[in-house]
C-alpha atoms as a PDB file:
ATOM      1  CA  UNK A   1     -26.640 -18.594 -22.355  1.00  0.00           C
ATOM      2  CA  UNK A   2     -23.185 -17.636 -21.540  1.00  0.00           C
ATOM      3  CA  UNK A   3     -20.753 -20.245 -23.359  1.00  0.00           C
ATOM      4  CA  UNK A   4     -16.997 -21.240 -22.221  1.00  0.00           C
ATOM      5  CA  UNK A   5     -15.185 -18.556 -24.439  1.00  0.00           C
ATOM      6  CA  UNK A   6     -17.163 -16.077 -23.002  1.00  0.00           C
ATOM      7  CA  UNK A   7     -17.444 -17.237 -19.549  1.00  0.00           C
ATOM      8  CA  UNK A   8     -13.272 -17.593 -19.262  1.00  0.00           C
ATOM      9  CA  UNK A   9     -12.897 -13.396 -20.972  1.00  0.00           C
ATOM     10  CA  UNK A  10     -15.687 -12.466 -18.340  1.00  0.00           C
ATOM     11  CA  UNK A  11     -12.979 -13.952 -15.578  1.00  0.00           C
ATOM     12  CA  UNK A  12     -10.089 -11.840 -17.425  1.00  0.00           C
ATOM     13  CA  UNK A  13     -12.165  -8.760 -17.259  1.00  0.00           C
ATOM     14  CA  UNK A  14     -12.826  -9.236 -13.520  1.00  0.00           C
ATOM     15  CA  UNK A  15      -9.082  -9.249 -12.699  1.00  0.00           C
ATOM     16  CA  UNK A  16      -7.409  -6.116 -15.193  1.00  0.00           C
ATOM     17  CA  UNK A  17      -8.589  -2.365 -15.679  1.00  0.00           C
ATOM     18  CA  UNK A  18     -10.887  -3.003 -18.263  1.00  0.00           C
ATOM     19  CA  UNK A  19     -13.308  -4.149 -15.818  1.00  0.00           C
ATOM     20  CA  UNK A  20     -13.614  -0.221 -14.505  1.00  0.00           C
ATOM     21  CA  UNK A  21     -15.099   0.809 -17.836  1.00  0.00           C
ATOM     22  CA  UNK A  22     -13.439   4.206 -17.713  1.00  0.00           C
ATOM     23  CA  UNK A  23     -11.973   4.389 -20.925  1.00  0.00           C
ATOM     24  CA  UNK A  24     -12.893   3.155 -24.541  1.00  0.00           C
ATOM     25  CA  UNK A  25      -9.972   1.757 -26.154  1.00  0.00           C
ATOM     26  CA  UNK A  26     -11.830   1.273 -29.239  1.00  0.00           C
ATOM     27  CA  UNK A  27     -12.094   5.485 -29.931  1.00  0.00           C
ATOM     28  CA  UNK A  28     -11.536   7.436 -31.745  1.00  0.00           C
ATOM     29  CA  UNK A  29     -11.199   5.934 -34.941  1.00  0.00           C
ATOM     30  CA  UNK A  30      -7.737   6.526 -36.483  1.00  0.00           C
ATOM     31  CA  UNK A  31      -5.665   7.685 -33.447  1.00  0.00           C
ATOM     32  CA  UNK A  32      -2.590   5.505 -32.972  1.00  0.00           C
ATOM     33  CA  UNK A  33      -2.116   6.522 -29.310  1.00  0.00           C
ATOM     34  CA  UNK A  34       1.604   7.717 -27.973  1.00  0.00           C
ATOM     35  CA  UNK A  35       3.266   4.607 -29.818  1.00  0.00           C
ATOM     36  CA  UNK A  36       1.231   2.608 -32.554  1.00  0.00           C
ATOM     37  CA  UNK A  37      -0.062  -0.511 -34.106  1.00  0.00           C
ATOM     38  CA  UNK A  38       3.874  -1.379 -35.178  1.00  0.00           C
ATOM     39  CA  UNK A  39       5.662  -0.172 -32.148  1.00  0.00           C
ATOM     40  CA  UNK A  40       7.200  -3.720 -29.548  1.00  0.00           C
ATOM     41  CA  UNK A  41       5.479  -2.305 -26.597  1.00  0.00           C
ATOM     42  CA  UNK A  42       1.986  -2.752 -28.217  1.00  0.00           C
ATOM     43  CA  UNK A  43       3.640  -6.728 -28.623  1.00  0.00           C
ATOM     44  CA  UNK A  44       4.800  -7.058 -25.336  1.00  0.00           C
ATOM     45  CA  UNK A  45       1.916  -6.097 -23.644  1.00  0.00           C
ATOM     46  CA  UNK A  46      -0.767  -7.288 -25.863  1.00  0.00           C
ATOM     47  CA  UNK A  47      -0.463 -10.482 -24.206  1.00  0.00           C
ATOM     48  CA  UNK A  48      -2.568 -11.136 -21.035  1.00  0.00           C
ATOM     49  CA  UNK A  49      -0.711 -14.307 -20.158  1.00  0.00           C
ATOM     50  CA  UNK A  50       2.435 -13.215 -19.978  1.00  0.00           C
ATOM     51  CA  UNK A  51       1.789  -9.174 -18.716  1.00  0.00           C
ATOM     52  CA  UNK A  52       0.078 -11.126 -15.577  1.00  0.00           C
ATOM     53  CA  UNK A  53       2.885 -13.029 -15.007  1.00  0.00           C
ATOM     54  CA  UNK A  54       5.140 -10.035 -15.277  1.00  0.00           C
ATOM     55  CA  UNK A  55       2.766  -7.765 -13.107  1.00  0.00           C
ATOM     56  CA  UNK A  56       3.318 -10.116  -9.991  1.00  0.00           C
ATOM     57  CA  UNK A  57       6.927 -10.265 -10.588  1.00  0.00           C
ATOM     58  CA  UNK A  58       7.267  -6.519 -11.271  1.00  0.00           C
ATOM     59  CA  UNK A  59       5.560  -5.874  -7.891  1.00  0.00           C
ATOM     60  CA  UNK A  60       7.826  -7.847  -6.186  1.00  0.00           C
ATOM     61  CA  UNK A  61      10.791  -6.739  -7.650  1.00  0.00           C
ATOM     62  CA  UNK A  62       9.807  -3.292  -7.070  1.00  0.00           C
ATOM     63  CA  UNK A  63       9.232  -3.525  -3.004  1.00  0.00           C
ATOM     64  CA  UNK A  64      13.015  -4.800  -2.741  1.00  0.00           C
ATOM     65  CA  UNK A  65      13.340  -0.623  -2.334  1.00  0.00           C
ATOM     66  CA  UNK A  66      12.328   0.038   0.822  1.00  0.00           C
ATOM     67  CA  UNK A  67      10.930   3.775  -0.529  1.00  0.00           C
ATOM     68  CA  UNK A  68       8.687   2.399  -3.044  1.00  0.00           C
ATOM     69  CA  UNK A  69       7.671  -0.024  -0.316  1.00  0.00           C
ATOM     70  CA  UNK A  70       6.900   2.662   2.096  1.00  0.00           C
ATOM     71  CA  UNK A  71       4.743   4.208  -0.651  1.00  0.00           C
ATOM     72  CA  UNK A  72       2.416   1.089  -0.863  1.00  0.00           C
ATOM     73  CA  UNK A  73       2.692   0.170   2.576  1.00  0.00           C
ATOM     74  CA  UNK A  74       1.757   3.647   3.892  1.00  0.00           C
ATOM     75  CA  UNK A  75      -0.316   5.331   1.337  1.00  0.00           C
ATOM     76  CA  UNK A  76      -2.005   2.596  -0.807  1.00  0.00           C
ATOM     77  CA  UNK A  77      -5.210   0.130  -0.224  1.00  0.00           C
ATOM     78  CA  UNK A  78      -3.631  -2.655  -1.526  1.00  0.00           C
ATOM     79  CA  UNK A  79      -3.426  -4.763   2.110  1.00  0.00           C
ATOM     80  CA  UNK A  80      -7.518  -4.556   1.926  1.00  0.00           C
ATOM     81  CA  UNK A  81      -8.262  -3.867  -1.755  1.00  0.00           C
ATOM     82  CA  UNK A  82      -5.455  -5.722  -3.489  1.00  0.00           C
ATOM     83  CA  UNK A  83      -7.799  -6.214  -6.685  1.00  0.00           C
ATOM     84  CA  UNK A  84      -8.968  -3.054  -6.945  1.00  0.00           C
ATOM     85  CA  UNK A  85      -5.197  -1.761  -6.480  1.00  0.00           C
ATOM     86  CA  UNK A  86      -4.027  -4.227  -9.676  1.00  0.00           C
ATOM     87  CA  UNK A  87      -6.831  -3.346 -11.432  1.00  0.00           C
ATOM     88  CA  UNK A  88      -5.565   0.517 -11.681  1.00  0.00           C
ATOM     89  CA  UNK A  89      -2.295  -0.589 -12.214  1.00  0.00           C
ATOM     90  CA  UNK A  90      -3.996  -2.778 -15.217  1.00  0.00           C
ATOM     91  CA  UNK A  91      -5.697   0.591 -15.962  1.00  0.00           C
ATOM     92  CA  UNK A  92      -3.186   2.614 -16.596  1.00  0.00           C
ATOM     93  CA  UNK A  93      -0.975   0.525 -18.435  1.00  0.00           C
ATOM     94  CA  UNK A  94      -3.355  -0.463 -21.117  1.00  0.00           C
ATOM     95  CA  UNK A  95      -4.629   2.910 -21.599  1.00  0.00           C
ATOM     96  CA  UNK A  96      -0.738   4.924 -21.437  1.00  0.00           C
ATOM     97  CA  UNK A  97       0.333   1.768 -24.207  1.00  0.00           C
ATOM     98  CA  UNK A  98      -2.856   1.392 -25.687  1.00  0.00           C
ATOM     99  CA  UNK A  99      -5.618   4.186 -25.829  1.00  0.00           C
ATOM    100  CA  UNK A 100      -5.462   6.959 -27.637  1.00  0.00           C
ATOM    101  CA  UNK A 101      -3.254  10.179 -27.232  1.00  0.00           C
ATOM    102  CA  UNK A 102      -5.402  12.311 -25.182  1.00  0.00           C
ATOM    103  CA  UNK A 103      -6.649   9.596 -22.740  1.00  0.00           C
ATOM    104  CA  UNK A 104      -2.789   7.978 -22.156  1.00  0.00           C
ATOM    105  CA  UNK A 105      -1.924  12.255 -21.411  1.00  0.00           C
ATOM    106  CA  UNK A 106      -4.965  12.628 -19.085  1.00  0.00           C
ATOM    107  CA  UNK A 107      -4.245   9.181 -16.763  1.00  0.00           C
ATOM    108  CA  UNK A 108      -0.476  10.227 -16.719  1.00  0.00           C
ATOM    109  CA  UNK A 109      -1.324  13.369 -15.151  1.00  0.00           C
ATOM    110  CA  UNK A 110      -4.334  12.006 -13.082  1.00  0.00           C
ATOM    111  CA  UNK A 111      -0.897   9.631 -12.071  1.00  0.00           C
ATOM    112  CA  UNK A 112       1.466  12.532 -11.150  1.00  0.00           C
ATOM    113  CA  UNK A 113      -1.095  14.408  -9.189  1.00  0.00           C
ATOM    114  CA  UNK A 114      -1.704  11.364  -7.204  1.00  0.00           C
ATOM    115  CA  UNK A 115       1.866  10.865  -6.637  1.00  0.00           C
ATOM    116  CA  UNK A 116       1.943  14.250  -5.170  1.00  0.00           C
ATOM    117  CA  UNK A 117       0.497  14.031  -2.302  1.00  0.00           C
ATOM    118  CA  UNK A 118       2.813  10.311  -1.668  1.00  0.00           C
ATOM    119  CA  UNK A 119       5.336  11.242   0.881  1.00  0.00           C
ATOM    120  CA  UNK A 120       6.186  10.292   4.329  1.00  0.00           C
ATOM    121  CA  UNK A 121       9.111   8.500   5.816  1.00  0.00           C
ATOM    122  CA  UNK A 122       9.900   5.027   5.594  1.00  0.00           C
ATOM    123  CA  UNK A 123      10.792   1.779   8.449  1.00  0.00           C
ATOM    124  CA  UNK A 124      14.273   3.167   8.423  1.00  0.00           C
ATOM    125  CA  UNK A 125      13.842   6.824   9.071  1.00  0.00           C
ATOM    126  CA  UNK A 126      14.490   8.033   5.580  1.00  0.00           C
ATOM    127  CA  UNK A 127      12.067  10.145   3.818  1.00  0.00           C
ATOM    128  CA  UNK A 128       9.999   9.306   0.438  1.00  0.00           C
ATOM    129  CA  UNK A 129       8.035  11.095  -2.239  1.00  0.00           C
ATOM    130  CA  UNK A 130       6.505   9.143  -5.124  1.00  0.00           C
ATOM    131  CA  UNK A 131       7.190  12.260  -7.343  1.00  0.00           C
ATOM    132  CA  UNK A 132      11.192  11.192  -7.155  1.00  0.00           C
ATOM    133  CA  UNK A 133      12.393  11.350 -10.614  1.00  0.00           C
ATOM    134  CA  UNK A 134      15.287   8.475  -8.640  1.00  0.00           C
ATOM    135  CA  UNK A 135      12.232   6.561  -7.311  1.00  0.00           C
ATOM    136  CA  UNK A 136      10.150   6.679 -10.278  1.00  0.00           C
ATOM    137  CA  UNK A 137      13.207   4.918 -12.471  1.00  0.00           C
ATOM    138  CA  UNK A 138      12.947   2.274 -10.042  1.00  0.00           C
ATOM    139  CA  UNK A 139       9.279   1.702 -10.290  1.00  0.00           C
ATOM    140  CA  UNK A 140       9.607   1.556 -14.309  1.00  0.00           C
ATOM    141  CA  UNK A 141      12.917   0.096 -14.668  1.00  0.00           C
ATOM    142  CA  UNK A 142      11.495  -3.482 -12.724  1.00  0.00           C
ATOM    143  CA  UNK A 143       8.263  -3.597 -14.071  1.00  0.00           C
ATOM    144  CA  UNK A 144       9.319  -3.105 -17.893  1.00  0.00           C
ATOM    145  CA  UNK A 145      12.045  -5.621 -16.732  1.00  0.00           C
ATOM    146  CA  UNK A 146       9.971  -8.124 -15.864  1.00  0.00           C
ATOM    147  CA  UNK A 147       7.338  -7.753 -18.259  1.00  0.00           C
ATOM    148  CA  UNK A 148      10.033  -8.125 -20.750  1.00  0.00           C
ATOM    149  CA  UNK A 149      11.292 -11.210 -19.039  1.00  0.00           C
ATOM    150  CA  UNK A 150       7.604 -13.064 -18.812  1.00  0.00           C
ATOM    151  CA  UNK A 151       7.286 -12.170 -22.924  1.00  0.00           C
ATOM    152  CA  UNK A 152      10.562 -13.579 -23.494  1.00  0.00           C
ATOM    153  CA  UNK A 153       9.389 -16.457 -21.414  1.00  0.00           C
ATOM    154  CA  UNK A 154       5.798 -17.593 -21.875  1.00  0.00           C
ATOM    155  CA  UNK A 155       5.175 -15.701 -25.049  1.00  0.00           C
ATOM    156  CA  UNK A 156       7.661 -14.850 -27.854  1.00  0.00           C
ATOM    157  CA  UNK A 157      11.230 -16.125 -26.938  1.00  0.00           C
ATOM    158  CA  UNK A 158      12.482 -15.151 -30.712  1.00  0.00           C
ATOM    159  CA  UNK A 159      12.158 -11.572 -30.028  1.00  0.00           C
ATOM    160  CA  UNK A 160      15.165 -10.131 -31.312  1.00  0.00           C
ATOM    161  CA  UNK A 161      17.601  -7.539 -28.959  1.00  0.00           C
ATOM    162  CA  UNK A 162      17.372  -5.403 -31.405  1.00  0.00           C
ATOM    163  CA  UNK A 163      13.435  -5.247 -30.837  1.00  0.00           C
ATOM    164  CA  UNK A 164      14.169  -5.753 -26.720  1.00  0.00           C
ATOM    165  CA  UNK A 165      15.779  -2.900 -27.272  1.00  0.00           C
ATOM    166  CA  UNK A 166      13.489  -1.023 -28.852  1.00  0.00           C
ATOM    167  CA  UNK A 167      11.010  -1.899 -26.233  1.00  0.00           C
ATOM    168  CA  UNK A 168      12.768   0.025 -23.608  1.00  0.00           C
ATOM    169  CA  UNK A 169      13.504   3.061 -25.191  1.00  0.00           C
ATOM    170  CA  UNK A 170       9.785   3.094 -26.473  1.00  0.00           C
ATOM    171  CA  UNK A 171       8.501   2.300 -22.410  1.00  0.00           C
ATOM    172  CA  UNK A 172      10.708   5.137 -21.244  1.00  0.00           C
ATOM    173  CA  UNK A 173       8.579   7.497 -22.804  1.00  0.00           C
ATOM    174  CA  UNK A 174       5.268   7.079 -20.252  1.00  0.00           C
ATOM    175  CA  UNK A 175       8.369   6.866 -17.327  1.00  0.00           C
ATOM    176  CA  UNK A 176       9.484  10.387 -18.166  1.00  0.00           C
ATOM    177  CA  UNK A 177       6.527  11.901 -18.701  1.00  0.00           C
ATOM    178  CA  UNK A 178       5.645  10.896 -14.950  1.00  0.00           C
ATOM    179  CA  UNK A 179       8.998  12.613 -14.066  1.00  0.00           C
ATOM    180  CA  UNK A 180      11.521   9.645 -14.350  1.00  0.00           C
ATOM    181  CA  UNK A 181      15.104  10.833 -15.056  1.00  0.00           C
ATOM    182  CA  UNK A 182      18.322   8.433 -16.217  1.00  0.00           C
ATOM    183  CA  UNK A 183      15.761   5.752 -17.635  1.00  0.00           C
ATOM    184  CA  UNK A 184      18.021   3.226 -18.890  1.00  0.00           C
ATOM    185  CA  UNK A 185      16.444   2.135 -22.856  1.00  0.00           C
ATOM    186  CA  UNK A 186      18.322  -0.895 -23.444  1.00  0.00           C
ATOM    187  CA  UNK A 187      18.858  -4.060 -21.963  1.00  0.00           C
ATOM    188  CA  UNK A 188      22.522  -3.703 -21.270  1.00  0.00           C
ATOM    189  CA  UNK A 189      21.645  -0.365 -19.709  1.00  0.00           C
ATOM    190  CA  UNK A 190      19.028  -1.986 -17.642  1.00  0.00           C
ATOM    191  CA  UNK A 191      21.263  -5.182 -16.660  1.00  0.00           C
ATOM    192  CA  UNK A 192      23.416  -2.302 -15.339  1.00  0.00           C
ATOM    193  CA  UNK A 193      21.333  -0.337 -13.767  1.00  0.00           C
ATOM    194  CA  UNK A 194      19.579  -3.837 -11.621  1.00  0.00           C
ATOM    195  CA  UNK A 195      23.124  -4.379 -10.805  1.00  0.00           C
ATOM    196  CA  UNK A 196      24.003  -0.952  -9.530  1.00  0.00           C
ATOM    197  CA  UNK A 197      20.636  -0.805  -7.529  1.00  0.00           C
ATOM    198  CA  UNK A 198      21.083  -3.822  -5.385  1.00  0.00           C
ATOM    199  CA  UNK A 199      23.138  -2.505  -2.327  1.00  0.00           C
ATOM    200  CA  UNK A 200      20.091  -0.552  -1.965  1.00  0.00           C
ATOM    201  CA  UNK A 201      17.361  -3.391  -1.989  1.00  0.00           C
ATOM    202  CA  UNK A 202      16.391  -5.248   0.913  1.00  0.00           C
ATOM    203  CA  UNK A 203      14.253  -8.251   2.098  1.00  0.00           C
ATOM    204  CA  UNK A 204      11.958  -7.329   5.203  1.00  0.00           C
ATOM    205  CA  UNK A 205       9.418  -8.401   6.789  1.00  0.00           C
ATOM    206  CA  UNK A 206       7.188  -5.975   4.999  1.00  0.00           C
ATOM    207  CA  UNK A 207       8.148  -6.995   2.220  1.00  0.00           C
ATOM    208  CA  UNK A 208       7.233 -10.950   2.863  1.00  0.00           C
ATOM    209  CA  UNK A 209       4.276  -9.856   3.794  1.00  0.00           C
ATOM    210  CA  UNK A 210       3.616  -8.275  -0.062  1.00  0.00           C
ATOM    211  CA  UNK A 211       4.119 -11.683  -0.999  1.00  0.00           C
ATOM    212  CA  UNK A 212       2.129 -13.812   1.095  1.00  0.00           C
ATOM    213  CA  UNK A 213      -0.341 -11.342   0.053  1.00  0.00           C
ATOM    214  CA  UNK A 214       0.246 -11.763  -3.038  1.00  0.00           C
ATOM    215  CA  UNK A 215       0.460 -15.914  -3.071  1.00  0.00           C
ATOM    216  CA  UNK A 216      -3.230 -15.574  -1.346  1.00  0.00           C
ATOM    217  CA  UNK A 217      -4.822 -13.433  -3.287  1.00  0.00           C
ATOM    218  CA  UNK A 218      -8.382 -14.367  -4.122  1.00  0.00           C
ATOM    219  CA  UNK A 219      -8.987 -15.648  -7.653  1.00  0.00           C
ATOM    220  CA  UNK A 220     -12.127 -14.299  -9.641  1.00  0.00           C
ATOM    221  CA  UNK A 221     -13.640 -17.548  -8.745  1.00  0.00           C
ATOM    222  CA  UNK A 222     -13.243 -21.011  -7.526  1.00  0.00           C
ATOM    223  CA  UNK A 223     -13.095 -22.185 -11.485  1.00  0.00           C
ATOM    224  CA  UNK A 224     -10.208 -20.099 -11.600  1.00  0.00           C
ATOM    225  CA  UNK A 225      -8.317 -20.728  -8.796  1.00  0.00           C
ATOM    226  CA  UNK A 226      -5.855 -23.280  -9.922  1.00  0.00           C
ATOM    227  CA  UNK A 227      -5.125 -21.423 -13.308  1.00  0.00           C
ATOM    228  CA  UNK A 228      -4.183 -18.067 -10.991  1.00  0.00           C
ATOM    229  CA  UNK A 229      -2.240 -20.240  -8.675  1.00  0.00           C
ATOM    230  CA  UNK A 230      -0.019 -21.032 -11.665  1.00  0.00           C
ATOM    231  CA  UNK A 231       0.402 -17.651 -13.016  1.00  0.00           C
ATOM    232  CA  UNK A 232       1.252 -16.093  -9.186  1.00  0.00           C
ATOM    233  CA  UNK A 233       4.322 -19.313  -9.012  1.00  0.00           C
ATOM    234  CA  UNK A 234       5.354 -18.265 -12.592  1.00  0.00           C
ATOM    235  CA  UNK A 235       5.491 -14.603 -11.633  1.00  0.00           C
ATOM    236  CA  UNK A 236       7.845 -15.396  -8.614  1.00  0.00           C
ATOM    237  CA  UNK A 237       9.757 -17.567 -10.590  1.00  0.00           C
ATOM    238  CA  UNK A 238      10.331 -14.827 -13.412  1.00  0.00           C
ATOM    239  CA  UNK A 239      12.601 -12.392 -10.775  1.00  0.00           C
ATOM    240  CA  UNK A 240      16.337 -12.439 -11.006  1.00  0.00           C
ATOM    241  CA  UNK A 241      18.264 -15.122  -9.088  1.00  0.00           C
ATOM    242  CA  UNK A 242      19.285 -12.234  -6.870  1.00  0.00           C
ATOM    243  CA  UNK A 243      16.080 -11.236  -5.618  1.00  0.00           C
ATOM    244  CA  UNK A 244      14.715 -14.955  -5.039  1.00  0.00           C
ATOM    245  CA  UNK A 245      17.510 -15.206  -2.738  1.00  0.00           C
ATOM    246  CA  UNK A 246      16.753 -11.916  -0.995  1.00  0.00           C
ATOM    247  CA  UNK A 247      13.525 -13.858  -0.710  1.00  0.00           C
ATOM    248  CA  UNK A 248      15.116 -16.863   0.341  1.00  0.00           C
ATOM    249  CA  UNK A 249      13.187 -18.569  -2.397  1.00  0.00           C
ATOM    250  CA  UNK A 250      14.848 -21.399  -4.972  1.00  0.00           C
ATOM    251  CA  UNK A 251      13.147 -23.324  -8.095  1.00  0.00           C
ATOM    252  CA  UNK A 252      15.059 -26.346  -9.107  1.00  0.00           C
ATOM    253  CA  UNK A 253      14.926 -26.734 -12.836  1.00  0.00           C
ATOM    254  CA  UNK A 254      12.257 -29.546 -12.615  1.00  0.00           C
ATOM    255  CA  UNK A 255      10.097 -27.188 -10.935  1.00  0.00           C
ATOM    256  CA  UNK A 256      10.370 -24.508 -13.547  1.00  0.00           C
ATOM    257  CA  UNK A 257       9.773 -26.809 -16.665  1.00  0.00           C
ATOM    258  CA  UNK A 258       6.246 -27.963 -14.469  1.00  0.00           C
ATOM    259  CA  UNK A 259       5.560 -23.787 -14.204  1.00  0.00           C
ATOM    260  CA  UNK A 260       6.323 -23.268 -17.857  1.00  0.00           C
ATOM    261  CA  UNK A 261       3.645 -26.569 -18.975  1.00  0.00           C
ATOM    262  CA  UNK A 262       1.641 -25.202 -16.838  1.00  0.00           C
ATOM    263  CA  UNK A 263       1.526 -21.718 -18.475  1.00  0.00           C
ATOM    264  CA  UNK A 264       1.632 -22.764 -21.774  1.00  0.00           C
ATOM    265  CA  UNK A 265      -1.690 -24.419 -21.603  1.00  0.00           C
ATOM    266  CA  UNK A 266      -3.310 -21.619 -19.521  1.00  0.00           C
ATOM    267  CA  UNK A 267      -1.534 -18.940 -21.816  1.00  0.00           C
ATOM    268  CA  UNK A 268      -3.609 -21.225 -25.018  1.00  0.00           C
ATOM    269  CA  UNK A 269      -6.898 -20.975 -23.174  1.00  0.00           C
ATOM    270  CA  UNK A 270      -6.672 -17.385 -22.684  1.00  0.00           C
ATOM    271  CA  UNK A 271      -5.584 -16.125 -25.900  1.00  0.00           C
ATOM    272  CA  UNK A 272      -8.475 -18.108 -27.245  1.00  0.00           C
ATOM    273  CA  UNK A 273     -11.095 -17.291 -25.125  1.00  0.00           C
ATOM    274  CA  UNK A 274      -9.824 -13.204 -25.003  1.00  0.00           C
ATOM    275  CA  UNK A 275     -11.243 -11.134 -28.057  1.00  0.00           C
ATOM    276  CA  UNK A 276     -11.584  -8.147 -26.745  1.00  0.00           C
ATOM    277  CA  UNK A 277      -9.011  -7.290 -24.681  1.00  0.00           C
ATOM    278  CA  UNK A 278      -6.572  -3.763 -24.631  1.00  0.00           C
ATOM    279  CA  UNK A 279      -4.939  -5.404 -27.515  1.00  0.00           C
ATOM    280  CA  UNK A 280      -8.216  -6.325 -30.004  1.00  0.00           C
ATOM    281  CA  UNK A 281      -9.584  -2.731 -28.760  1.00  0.00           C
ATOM    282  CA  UNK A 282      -7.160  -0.702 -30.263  1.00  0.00           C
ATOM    283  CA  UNK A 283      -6.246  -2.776 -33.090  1.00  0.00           C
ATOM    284  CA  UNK A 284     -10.155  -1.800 -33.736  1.00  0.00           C
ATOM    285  CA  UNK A 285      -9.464   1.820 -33.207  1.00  0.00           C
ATOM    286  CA  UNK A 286      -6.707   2.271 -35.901  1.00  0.00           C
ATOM    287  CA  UNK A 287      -7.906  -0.225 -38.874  1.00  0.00           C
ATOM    288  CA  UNK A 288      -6.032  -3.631 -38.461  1.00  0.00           C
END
């Protein structure tokens, strides 16, 4: 008989890339990976709460740029497989921060092929490739934003700038080994950056459309439902003030204290029901 603990990490499983059973973050014994037991990135995303909450507001963030929009919109499954489209972004994040060295090398070039053969042109006329060293600082620069910004939030709100900092400069390693040029490894470099990208963001109605998608997304069952209802409002509520406006979105402060009670309880059910996740596995792998 299957008991609650178990039951609620069988529901985790069915929603990040561990569920695909690809690779063992467990092995080999010893290898630290491309960053290690003591680096902030194995911090900041060791935390399932929180990286969830980041991953819907990185995604949003990120299809502000029409390009990277075009990308998903034209080239991706995720209007009919949007689980099976989060669950490789899952993939890939947990093994490039996580696994060890040859399996992080092998996805980021599995990756770059992929993003070969991502080109077209987008609602505007303008043309796209996915291999943009521009386009790929994009992609990294809001997702590492807001999974800082959901850590800082929901998970660790001590963590120093000093160790922020560190954070970036230790992300931007995966970025440019996909090809990303310019990656910005601080936060005032990344404030800057946000700021200097925004005449080129824009709301459409594609974009909407990502997040209704996104607000209806099917949870991994009807258990589940309110708890992932939560964490999509706390993602949307983690983007900058700028972009909930380009969404024509507002959360009054009342609002956002409910989100944050609402997290904090879900966040304490998770991280005691979760013992095996990316985190435990490679903790396993090197000793600790």
């Amino acid at each position: 008989m299957v008991n609650l603990r178990d039951r609620i990490q069988q529901q985790v499983f069915r929603l990040n890339g561990l569920s695909l059973n690809e690779f063992d973050l467990s092995q080999p014994p010893g290898d630290p990976g491309l960053y290690g037991p003591d680096s902030v990135i194995w911090r900041v995303h060791g935390d399932f709460t929180s990286m969830l909450c980041g991953g819907i507001s990185a995604l949003l963030l990120q299809m502000l740029h029409p390009l990277p929009l075009a990308g998903v919109w034209d080239h991706s499954t995720f209007r009919e497989d949007m689980m099976g489209r989060l669950r490789r972004t899952s993939q890939f994040i947990a093994v490039t921060t996580f696994g060890n060295t040859a399996d992080a090398r092998i996805l980021i070039e599995r990756v770059k092929r992929i993003h070969l053969r991502v080109n077209g042109v987008d609602a505007h006329g303008n043309p796209y490739a996915a291999s943009d060293p521009a386009l790929l600082t994009w992609v990294h620069v809001a997702e590492t934003y807001c999974f800082l910004a959901a850590h800082l939030r929901y998970k660790d709100p001590q963590l120093s700038l000093s160790e922020q900092n560190r954070y970036y400069a230790e992300a931007a390693q995966v970025a440019e080994a996909l090809g990303a040029e310019n990656v910005p490894k601080s936060v005032d470099a990344v404030e800057r950056y946000l700021q200097a990208m925004r005449p080129q963001l824009r709301c459409d109605e594609r974009t909407r459309e990502v997040l209704s998608l996104l607000m209806n997304a099917p949870a991994p069952s009807w258990q589940a439902r309110p708890a992932m209802k939560a964490i999509l409002l706390a993602g949307v509520a983690l983007l900058p003030a700028w972009a909930l406006q380009d969404f024509g979105l507002h959360f009054s402060p009342l609002r956002r204290r409910v989100i944050h009670a609402r997290i904090h309880v879900i966040a304490a059910m998770l991280r005691w029901a979760i013992r095996r996740g990316a985190l435990q596995r490679a903790m396993t792998r090197v000793g600790r």
